[in-house]
PDB file of N, CA and C in Angstrom:
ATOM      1  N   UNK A   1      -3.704 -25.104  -1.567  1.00  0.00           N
ATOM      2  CA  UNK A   1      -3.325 -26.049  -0.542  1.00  0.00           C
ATOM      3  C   UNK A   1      -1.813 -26.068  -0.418  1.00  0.00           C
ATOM      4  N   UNK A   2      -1.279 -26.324   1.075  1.00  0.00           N
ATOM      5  CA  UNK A   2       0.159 -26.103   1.187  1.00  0.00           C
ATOM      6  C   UNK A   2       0.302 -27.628   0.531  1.00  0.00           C
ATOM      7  N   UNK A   3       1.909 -27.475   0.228  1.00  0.00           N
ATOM      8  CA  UNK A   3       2.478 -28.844  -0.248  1.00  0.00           C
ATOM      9  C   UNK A   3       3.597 -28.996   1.029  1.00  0.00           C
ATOM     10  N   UNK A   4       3.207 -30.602   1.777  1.00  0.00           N
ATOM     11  CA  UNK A   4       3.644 -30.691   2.728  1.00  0.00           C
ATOM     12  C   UNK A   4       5.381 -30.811   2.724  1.00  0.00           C
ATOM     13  N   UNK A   5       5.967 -30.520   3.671  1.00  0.00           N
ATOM     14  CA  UNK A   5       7.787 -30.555   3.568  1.00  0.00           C
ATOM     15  C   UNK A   5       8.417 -31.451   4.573  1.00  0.00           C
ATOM     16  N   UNK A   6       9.195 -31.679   4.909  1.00  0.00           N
ATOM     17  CA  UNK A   6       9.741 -33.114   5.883  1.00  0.00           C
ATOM     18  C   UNK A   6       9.650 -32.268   7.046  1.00  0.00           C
ATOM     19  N   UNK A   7       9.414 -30.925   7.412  1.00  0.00           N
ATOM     20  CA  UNK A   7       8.936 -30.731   9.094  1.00  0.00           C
ATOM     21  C   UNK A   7       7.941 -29.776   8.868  1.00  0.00           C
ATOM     22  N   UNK A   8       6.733 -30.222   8.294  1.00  0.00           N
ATOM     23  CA  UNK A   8       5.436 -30.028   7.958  1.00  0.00           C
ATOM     24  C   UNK A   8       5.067 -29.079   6.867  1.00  0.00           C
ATOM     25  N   UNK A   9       4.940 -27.608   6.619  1.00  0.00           N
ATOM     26  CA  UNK A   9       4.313 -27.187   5.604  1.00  0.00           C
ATOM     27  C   UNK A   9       5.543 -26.346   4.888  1.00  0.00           C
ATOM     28  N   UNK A  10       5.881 -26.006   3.539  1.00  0.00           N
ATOM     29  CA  UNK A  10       6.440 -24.897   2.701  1.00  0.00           C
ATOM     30  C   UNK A  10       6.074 -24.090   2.911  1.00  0.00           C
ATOM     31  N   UNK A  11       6.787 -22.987   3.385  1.00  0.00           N
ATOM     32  CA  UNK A  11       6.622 -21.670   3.720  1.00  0.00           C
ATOM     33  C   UNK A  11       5.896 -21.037   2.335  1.00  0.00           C
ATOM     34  N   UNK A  12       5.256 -20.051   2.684  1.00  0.00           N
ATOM     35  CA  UNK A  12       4.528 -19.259   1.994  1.00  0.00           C
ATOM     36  C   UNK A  12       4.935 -18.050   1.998  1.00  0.00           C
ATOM     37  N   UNK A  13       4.282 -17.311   0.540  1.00  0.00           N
ATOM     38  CA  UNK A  13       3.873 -15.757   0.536  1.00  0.00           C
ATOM     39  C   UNK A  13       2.677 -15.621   0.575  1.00  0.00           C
ATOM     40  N   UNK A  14       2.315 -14.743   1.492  1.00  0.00           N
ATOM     41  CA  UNK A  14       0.529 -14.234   1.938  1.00  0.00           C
ATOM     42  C   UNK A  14       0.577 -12.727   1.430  1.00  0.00           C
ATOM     43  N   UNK A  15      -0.179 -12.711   0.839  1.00  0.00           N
ATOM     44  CA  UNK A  15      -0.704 -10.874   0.728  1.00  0.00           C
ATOM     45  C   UNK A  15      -2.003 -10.277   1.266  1.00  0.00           C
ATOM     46  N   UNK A  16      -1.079  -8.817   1.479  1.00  0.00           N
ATOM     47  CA  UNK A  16      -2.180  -8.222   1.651  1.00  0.00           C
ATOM     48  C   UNK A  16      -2.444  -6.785   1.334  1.00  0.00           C
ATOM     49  N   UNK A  17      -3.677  -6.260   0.529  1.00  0.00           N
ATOM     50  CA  UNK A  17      -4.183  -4.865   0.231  1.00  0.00           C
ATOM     51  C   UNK A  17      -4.899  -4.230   0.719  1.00  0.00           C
ATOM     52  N   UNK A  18      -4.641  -3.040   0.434  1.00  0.00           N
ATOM     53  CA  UNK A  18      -5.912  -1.887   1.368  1.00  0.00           C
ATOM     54  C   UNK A  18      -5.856  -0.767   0.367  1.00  0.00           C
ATOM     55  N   UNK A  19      -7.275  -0.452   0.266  1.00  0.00           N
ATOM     56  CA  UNK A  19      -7.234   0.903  -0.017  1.00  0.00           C
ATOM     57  C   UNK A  19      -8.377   1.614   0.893  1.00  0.00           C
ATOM     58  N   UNK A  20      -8.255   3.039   1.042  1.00  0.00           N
ATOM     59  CA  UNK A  20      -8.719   4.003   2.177  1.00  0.00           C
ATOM     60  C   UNK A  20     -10.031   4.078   1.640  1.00  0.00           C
ATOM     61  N   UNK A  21     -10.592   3.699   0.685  1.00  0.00           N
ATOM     62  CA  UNK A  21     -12.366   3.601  -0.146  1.00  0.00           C
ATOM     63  C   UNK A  21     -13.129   3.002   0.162  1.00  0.00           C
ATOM     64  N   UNK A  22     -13.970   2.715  -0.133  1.00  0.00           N
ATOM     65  CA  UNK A  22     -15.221   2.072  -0.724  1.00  0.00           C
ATOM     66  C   UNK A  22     -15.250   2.375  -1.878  1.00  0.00           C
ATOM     67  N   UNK A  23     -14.870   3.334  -2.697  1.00  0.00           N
ATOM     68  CA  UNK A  23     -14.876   4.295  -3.531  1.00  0.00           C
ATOM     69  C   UNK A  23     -14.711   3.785  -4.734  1.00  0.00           C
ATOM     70  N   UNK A  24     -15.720   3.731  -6.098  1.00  0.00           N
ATOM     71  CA  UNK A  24     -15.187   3.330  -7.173  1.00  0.00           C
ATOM     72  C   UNK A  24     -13.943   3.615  -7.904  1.00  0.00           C
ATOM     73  N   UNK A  25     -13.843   4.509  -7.383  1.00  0.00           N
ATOM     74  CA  UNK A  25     -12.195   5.212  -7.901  1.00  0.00           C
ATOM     75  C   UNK A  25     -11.078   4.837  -7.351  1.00  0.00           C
ATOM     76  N   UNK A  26     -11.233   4.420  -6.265  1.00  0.00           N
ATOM     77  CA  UNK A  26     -10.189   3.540  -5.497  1.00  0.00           C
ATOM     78  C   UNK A  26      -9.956   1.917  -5.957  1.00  0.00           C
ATOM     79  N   UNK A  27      -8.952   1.389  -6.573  1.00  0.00           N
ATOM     80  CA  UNK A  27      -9.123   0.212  -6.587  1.00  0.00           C
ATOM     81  C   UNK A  27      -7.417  -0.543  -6.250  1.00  0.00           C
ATOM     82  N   UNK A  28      -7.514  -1.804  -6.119  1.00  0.00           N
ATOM     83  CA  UNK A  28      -6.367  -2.485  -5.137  1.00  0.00           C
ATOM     84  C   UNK A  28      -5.539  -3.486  -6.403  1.00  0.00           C
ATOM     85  N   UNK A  29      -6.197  -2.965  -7.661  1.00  0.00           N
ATOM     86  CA  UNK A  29      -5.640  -3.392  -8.885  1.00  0.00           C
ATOM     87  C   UNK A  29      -3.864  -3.107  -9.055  1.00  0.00           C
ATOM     88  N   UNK A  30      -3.378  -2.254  -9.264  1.00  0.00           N
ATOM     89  CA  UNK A  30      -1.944  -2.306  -8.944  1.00  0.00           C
ATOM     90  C   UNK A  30      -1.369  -2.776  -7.640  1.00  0.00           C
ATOM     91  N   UNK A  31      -1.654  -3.010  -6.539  1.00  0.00           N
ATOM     92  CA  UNK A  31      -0.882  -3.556  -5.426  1.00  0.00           C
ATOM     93  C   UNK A  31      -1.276  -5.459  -5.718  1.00  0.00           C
ATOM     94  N   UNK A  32      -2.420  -5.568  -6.020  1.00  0.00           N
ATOM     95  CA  UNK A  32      -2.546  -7.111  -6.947  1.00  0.00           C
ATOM     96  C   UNK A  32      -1.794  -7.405  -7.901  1.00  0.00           C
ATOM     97  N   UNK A  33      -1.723  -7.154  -8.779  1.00  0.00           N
ATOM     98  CA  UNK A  33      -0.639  -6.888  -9.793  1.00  0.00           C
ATOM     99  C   UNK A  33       0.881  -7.150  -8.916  1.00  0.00           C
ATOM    100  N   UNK A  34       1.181  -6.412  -8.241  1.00  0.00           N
ATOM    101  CA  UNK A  34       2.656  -6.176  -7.872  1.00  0.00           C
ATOM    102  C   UNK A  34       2.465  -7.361  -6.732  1.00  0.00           C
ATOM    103  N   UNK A  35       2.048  -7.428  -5.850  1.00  0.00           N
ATOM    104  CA  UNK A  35       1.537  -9.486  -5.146  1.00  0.00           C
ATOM    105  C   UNK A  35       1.951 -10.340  -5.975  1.00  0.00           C
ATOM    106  N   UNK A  36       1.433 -10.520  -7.103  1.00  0.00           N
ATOM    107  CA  UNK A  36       1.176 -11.750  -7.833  1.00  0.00           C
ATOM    108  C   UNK A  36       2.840 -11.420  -8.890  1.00  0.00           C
ATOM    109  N   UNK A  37       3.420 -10.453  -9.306  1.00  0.00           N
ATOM    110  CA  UNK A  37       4.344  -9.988  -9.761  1.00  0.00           C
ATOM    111  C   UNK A  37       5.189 -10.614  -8.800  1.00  0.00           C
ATOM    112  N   UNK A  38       5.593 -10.677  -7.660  1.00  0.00           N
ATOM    113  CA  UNK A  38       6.711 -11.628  -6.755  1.00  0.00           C
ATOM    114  C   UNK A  38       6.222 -12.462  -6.266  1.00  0.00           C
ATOM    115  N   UNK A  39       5.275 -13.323  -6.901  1.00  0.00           N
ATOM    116  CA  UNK A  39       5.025 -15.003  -6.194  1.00  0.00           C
ATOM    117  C   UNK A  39       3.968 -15.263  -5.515  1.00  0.00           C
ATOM    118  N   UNK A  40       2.818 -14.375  -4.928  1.00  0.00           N
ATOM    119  CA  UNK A  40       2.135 -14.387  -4.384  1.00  0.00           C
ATOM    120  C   UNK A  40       0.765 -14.979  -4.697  1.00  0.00           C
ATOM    121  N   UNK A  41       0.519 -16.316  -4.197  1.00  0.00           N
ATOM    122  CA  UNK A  41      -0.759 -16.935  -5.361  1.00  0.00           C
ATOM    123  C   UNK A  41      -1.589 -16.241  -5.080  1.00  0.00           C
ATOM    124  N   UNK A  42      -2.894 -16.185  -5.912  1.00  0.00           N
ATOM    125  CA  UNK A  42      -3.966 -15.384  -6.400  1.00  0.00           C
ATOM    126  C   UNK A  42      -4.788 -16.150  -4.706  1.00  0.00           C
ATOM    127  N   UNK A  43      -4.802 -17.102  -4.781  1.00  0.00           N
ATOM    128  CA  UNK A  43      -5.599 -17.805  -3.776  1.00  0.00           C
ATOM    129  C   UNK A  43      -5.118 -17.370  -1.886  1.00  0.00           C
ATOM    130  N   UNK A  44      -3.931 -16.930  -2.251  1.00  0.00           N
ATOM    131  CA  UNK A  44      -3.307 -16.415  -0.791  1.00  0.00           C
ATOM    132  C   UNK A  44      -3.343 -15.008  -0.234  1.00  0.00           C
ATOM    133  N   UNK A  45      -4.489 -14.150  -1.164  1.00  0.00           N
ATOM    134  CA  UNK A  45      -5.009 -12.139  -1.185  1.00  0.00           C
ATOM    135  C   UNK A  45      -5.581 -12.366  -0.047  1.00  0.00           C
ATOM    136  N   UNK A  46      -5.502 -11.360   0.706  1.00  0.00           N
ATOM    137  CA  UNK A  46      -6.312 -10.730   1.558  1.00  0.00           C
ATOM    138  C   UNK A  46      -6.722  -9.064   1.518  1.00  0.00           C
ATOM    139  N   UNK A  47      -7.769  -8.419   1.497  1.00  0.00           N
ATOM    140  CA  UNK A  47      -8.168  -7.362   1.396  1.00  0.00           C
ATOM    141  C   UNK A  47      -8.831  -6.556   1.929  1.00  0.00           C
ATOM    142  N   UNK A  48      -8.581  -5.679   2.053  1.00  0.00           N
ATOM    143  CA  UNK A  48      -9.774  -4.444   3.001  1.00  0.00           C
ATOM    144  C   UNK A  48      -9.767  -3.129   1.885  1.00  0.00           C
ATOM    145  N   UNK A  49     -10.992  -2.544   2.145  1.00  0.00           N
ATOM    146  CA  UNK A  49     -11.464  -1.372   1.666  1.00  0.00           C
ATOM    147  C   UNK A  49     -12.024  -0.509   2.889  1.00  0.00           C
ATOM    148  N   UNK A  50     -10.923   0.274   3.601  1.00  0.00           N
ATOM    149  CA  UNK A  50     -11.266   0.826   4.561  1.00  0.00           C
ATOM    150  C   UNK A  50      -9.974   1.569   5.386  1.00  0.00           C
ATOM    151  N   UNK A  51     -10.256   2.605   5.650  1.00  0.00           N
ATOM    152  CA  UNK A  51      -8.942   3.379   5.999  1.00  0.00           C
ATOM    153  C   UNK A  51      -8.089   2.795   7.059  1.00  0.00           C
ATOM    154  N   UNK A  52      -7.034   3.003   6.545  1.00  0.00           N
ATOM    155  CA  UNK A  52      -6.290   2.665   7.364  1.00  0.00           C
ATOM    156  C   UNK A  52      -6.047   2.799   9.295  1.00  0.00           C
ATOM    157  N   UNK A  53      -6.750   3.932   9.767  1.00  0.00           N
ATOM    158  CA  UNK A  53      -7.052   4.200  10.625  1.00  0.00           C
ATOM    159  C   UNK A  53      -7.930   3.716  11.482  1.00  0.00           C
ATOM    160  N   UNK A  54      -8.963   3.023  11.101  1.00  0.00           N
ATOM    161  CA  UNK A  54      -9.717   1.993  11.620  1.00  0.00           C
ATOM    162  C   UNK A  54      -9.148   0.586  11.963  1.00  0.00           C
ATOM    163  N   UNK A  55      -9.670   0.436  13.479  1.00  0.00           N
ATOM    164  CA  UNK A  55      -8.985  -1.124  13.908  1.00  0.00           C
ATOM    165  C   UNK A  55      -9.490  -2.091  13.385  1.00  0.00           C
ATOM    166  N   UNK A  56     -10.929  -1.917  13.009  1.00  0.00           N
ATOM    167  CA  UNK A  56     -11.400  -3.076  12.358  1.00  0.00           C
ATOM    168  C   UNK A  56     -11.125  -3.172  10.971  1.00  0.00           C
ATOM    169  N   UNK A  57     -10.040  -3.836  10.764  1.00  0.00           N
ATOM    170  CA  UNK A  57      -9.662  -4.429   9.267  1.00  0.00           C
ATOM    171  C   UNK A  57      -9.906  -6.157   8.842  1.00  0.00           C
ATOM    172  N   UNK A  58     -11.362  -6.815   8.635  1.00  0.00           N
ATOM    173  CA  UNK A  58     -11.138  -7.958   8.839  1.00  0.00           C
ATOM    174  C   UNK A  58     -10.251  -8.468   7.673  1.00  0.00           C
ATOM    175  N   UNK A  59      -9.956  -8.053   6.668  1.00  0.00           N
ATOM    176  CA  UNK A  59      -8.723  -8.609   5.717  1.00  0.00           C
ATOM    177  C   UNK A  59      -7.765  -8.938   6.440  1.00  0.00           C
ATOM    178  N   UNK A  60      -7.068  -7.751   7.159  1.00  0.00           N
ATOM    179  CA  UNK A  60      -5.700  -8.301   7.524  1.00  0.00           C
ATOM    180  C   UNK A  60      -5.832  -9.128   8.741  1.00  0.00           C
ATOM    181  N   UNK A  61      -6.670  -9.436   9.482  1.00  0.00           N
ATOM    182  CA  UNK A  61      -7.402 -10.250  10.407  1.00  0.00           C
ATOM    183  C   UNK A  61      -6.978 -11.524  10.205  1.00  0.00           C
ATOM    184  N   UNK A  62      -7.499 -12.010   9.043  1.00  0.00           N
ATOM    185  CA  UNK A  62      -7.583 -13.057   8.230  1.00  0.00           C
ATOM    186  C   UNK A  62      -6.022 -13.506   7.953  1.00  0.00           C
ATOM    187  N   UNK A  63      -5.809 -12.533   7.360  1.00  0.00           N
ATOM    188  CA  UNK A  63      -4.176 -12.727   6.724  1.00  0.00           C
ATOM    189  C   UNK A  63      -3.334 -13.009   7.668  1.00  0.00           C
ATOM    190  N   UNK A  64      -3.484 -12.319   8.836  1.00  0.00           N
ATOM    191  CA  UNK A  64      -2.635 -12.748  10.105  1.00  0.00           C
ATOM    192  C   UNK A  64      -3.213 -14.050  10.737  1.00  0.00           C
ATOM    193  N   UNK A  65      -4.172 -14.148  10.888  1.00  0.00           N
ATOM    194  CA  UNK A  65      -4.452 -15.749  11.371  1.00  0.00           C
ATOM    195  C   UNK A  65      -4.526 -17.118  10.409  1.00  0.00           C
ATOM    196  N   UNK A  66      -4.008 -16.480   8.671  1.00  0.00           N
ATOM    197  CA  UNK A  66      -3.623 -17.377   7.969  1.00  0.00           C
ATOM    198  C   UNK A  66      -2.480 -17.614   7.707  1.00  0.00           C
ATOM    199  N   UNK A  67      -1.387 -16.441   7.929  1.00  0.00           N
ATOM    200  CA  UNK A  67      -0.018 -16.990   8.143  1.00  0.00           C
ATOM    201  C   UNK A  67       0.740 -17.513   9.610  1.00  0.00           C
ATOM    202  N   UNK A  68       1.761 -18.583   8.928  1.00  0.00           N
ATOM    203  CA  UNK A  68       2.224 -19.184  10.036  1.00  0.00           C
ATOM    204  C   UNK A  68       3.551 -19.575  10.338  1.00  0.00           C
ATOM    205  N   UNK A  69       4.575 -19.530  11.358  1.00  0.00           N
ATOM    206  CA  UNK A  69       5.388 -18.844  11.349  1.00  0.00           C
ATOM    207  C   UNK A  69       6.532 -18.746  10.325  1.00  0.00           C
ATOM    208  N   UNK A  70       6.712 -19.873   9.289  1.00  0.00           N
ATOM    209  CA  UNK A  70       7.680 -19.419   8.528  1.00  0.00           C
ATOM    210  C   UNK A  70       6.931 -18.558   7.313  1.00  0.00           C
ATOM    211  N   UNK A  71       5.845 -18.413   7.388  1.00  0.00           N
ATOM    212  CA  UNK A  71       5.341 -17.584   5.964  1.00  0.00           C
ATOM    213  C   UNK A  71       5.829 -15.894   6.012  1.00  0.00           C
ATOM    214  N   UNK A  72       5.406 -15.365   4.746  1.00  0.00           N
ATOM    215  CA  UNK A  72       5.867 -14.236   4.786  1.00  0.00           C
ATOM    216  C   UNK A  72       4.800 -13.646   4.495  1.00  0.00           C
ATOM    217  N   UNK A  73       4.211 -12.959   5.183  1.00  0.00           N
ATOM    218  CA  UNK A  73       3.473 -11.654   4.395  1.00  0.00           C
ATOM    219  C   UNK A  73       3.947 -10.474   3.988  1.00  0.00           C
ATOM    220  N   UNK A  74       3.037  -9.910   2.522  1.00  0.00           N
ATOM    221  CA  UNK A  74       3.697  -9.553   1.353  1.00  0.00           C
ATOM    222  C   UNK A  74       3.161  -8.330   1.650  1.00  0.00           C
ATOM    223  N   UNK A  75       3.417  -6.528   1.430  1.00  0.00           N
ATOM    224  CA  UNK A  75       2.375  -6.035   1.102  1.00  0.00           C
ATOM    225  C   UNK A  75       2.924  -4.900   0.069  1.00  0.00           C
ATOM    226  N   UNK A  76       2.393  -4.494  -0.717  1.00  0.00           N
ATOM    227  CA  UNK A  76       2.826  -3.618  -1.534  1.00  0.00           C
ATOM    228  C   UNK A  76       3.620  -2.254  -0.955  1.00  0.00           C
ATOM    229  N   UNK A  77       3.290  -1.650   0.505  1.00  0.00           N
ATOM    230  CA  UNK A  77       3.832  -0.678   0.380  1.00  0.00           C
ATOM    231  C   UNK A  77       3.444  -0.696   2.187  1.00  0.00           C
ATOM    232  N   UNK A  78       4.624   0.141   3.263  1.00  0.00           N
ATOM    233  CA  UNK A  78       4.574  -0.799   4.597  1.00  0.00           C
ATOM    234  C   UNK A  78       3.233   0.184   4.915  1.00  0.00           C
ATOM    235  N   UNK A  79       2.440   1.427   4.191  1.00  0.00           N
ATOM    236  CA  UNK A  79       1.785   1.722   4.605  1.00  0.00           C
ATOM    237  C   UNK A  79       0.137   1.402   4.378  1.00  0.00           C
ATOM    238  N   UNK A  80       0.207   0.264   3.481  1.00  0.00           N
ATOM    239  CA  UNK A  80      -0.848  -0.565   3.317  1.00  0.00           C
ATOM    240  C   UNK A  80      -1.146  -1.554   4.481  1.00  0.00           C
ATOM    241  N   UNK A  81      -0.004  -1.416   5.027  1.00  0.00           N
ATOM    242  CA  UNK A  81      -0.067  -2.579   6.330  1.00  0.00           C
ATOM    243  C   UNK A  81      -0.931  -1.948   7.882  1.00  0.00           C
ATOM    244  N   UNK A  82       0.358  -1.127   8.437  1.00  0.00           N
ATOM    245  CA  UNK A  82      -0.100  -0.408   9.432  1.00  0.00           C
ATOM    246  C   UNK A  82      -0.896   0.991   9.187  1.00  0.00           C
ATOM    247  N   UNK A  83      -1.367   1.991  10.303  1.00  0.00           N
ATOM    248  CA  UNK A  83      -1.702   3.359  10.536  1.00  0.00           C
ATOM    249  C   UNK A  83      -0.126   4.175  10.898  1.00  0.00           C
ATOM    250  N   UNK A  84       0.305   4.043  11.544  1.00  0.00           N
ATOM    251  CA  UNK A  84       1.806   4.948  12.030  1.00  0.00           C
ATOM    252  C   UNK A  84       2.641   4.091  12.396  1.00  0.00           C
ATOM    253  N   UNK A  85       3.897   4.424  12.733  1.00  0.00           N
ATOM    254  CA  UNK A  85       4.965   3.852  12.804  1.00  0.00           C
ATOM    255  C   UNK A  85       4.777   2.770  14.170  1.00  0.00           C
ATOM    256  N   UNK A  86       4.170   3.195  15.003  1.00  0.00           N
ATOM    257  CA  UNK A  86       3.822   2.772  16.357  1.00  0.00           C
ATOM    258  C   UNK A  86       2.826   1.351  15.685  1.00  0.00           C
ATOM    259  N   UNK A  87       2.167   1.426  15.033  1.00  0.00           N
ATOM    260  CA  UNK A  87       1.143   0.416  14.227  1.00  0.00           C
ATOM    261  C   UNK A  87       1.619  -0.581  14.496  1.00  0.00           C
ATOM    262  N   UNK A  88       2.617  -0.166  13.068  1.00  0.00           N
ATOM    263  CA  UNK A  88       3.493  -1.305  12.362  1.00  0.00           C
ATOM    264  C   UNK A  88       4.498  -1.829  13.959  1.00  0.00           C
ATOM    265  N   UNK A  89       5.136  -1.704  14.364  1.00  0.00           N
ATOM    266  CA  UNK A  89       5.931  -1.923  15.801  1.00  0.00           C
ATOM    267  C   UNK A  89       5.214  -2.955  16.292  1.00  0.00           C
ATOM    268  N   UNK A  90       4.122  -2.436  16.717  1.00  0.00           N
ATOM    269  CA  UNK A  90       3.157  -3.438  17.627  1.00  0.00           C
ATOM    270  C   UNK A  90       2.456  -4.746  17.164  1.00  0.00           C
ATOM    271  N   UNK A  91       2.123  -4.601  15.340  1.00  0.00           N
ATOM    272  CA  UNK A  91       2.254  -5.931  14.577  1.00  0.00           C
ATOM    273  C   UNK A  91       3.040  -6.795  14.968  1.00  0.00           C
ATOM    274  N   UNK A  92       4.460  -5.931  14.485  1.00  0.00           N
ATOM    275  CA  UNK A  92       5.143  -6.973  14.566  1.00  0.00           C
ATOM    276  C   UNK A  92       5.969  -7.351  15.918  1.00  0.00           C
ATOM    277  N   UNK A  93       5.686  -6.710  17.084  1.00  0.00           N
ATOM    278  CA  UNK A  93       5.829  -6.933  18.310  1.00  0.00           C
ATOM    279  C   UNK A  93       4.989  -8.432  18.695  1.00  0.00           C
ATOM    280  N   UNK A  94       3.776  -7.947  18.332  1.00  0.00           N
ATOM    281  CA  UNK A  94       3.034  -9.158  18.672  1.00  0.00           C
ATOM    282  C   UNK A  94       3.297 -10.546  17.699  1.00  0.00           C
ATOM    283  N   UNK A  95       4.139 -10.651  16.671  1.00  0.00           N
ATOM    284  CA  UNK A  95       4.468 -11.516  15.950  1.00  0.00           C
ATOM    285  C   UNK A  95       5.252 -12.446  16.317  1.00  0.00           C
ATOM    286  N   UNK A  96       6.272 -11.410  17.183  1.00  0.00           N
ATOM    287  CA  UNK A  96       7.583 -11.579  17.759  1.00  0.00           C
ATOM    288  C   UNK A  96       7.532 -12.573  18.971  1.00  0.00           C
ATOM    289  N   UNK A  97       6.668 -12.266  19.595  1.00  0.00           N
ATOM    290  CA  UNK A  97       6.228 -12.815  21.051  1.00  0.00           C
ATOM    291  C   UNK A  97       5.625 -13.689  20.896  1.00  0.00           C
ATOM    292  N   UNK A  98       5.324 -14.500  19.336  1.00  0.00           N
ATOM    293  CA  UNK A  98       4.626 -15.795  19.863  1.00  0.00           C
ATOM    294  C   UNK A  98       3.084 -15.742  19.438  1.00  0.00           C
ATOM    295  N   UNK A  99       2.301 -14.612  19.740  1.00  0.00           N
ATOM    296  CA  UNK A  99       0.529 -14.396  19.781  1.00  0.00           C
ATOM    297  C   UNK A  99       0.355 -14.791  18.510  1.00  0.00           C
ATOM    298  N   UNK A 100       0.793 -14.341  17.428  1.00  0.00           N
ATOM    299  CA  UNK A 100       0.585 -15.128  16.081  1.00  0.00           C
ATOM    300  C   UNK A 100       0.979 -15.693  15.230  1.00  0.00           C
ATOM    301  N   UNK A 101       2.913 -16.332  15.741  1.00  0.00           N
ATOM    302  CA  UNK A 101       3.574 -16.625  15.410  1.00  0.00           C
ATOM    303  C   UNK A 101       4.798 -15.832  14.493  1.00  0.00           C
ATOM    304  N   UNK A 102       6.109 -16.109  14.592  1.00  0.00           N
ATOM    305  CA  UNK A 102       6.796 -15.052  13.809  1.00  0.00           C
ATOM    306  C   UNK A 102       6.494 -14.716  12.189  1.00  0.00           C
ATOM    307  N   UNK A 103       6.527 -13.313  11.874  1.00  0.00           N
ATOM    308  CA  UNK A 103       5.804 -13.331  10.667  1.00  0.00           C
ATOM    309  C   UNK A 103       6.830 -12.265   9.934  1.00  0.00           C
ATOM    310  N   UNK A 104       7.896 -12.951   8.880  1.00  0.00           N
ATOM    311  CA  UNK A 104       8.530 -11.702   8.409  1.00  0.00           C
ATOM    312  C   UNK A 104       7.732 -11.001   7.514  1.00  0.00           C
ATOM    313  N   UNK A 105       7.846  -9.497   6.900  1.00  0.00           N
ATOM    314  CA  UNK A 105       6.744  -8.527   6.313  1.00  0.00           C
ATOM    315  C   UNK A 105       7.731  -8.769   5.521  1.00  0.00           C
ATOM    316  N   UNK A 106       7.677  -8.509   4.304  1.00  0.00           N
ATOM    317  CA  UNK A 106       8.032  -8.367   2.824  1.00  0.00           C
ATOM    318  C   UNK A 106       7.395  -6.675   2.090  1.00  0.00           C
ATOM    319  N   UNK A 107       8.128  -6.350   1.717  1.00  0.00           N
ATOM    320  CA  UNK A 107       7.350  -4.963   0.678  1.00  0.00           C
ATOM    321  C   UNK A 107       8.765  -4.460  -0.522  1.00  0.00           C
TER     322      UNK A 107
END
């Protein structure tokens, strides 16, 4: 739960992981680790197991409609975030403009 501040909530760190699997061999154990290693509560993860290339990621779905504009989302590495450079742009294009509020990325 946020702890409220004199112009409404304390900014946050939100995370978020991906790995390109389903795969038992794939696991999101070191990018958790390195989240929770700079502040990131255990209760604020978001996750996908699914390539990056696919639009449907409901983790980061989530993560973006749970941060708000002063929060930060966290992610281990900027290519856990987006597919290509154009991806990442258009995230945070649309961040920029308001649609989901400004959202600085952290990595």
């Amino acid at each position: 739960m946020r702890k409220p501040e004199r112009d409404g909530f304390r900014p946050m760190l939100v995370g978020y992981m991906r790995v390109s699997s389903e795969s038992d061999r794939q696991s999101t154990d070191l990018q958790r680790d390195a989240l929770l290693a700079v502040g990131v509560d255990a209760r604020h993860l978001f996750e996908d197991r699914a390539s990056g290339a696919k639009d449907d990621r409901p983790g980061l779905a989530k993560a973006l409609a749970f941060v708000r504009p002063a929060d930060v989302l966290v992610v281990w590495k900027l290519d856990r975030l987006g597919r290509s450079l154009s991806h990442l742009l258009a995230l945070a294009s649309e961040r920029v403009e308001g649609k989901a509020g400004g959202v600085p990325v952290a990595h």
